[in-house]
C-alpha atoms as a PDB file:
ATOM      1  CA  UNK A   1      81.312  73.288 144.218  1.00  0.00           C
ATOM      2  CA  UNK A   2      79.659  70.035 143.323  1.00  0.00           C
ATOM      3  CA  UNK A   3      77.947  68.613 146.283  1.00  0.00           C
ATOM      4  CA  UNK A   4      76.526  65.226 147.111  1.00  0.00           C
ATOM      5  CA  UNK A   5      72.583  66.428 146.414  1.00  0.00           C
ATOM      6  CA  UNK A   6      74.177  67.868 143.188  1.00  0.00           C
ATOM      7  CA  UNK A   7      76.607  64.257 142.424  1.00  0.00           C
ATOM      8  CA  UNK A   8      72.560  62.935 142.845  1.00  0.00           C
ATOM      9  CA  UNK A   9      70.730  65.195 139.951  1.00  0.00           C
ATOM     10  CA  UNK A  10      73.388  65.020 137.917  1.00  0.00           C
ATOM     11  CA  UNK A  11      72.972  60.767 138.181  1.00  0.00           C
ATOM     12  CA  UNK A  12      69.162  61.272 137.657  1.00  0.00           C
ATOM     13  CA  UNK A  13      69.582  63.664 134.566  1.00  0.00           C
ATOM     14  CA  UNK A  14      71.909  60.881 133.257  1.00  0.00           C
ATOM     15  CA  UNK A  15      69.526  58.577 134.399  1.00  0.00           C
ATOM     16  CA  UNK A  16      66.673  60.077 132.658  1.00  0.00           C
ATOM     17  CA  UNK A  17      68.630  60.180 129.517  1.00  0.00           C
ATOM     18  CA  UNK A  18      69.030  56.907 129.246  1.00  0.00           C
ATOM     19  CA  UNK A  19      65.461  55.827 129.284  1.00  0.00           C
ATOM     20  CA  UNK A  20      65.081  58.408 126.659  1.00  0.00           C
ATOM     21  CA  UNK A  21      67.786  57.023 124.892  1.00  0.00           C
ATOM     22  CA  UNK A  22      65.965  53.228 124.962  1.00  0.00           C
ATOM     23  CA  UNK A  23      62.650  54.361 123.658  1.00  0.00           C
ATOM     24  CA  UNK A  24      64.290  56.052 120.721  1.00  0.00           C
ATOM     25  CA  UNK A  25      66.309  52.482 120.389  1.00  0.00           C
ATOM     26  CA  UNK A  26      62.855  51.089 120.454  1.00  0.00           C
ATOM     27  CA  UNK A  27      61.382  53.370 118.099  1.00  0.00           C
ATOM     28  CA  UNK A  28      59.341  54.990 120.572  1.00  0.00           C
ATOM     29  CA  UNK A  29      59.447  58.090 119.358  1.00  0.00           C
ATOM     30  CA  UNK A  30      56.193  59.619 121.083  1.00  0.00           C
ATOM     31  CA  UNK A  31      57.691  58.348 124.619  1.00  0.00           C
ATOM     32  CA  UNK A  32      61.258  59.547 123.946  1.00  0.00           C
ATOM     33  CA  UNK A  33      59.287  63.410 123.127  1.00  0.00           C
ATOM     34  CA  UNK A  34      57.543  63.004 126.480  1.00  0.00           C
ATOM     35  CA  UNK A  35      60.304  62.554 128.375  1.00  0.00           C
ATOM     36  CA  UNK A  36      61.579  65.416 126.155  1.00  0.00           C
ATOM     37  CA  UNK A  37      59.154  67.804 127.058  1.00  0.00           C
ATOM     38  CA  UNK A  38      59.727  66.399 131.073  1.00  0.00           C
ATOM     39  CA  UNK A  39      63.378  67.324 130.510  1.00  0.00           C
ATOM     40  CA  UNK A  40      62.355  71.312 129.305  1.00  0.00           C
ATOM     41  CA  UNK A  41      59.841  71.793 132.145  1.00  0.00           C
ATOM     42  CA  UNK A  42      62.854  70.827 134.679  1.00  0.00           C
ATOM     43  CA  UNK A  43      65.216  73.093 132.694  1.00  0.00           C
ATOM     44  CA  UNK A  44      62.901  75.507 132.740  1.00  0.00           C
ATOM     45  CA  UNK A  45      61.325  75.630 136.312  1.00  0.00           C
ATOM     46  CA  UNK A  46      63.915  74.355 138.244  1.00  0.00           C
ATOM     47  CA  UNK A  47      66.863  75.384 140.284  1.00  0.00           C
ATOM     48  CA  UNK A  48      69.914  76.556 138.746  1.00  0.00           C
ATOM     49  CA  UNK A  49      71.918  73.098 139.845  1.00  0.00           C
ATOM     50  CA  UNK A  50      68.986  71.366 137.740  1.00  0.00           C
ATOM     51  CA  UNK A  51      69.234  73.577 134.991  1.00  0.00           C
ATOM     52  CA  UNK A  52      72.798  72.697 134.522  1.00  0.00           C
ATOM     53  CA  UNK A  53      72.560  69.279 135.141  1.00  0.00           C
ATOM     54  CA  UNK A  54      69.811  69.056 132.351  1.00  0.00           C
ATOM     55  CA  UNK A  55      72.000  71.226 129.889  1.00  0.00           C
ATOM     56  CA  UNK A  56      75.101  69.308 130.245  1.00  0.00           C
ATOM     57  CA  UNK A  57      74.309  65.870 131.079  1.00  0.00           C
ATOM     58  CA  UNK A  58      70.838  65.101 129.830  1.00  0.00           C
ATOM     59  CA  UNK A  59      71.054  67.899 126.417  1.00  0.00           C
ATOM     60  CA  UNK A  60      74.831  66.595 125.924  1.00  0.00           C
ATOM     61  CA  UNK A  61      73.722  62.853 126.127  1.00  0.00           C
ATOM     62  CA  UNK A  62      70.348  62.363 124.543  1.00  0.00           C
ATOM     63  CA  UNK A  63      72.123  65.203 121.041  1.00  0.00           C
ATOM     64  CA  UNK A  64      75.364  62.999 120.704  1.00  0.00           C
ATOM     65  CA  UNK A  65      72.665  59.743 120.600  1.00  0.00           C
ATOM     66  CA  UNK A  66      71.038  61.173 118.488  1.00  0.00           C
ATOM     67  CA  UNK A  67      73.859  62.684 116.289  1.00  0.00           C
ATOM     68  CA  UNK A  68      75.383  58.855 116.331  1.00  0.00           C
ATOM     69  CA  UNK A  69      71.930  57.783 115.101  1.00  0.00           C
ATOM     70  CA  UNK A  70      71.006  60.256 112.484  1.00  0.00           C
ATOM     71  CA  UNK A  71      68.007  61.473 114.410  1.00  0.00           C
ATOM     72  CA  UNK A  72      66.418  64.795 113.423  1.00  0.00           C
ATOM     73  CA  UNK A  73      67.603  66.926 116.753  1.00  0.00           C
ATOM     74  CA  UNK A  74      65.568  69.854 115.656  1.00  0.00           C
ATOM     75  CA  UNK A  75      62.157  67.427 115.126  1.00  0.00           C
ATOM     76  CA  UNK A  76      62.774  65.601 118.292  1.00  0.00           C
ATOM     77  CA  UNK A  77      63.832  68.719 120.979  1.00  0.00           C
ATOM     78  CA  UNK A  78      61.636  70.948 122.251  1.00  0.00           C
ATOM     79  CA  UNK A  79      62.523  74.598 121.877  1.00  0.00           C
ATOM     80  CA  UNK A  80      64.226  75.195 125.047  1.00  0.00           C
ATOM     81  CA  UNK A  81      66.467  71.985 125.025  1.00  0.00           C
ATOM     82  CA  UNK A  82      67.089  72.879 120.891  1.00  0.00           C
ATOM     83  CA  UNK A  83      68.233  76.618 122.076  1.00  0.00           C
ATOM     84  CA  UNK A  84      70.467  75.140 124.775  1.00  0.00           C
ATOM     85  CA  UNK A  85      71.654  71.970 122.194  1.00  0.00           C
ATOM     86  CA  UNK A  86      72.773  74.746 119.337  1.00  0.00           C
ATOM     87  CA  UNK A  87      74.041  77.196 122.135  1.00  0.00           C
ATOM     88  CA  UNK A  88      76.440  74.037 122.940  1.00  0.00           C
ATOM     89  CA  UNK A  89      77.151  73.512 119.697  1.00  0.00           C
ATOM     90  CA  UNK A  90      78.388  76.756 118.687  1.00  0.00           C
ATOM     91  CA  UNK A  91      80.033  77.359 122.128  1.00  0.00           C
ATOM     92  CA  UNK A  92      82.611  73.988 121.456  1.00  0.00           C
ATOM     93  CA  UNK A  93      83.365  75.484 117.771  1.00  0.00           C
ATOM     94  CA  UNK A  94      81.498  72.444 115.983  1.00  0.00           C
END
């Protein structure tokens, strides 16, 4: 049951997504990593409704970006969100 705390993180996640998604427009890679690596310690240390939230709206997001774009996923994520990105990928038969 989606509640209206959880209708909040998943805004922020999208949110947060789409200021990683302007420094890549900008070219700013080394910002765009940094929110990266912001993104894995929340999927990693935080509650389960953040953990999902992260997975599917901020991993979902910031790959099919970077799919569009021709961005190196695997270069770009960090390990966690690149394990959760491929387990995506091969989950929706891509």
């Amino acid at each position: 049951m989606i509640t209206h705390d959880n209708r909040n993180i998943y805004k922020m996640a999208q949110h947060f997504a789409e200021v990683t998604k302007a420094f890549l427009i900008r070219g700013n890679v080394r910002k765009a990593k940094q929110c990266m690596q912001i993104a894995e310690r929340f999927f990693i240390h935080g509650s389960k409704e953040i953990q999902y939230a992260i997975a599917n709206v901020y991993v979902y997001s910031i790959s099919k970006f970077m799919e569009v774009h021709h961005c190196n996923i695997k270069a770009l994520f960090p390990q966690k969100l690149q394990k959760e990105y491929y387990k995506q990928i091969n989950t929706s038969g891509l």
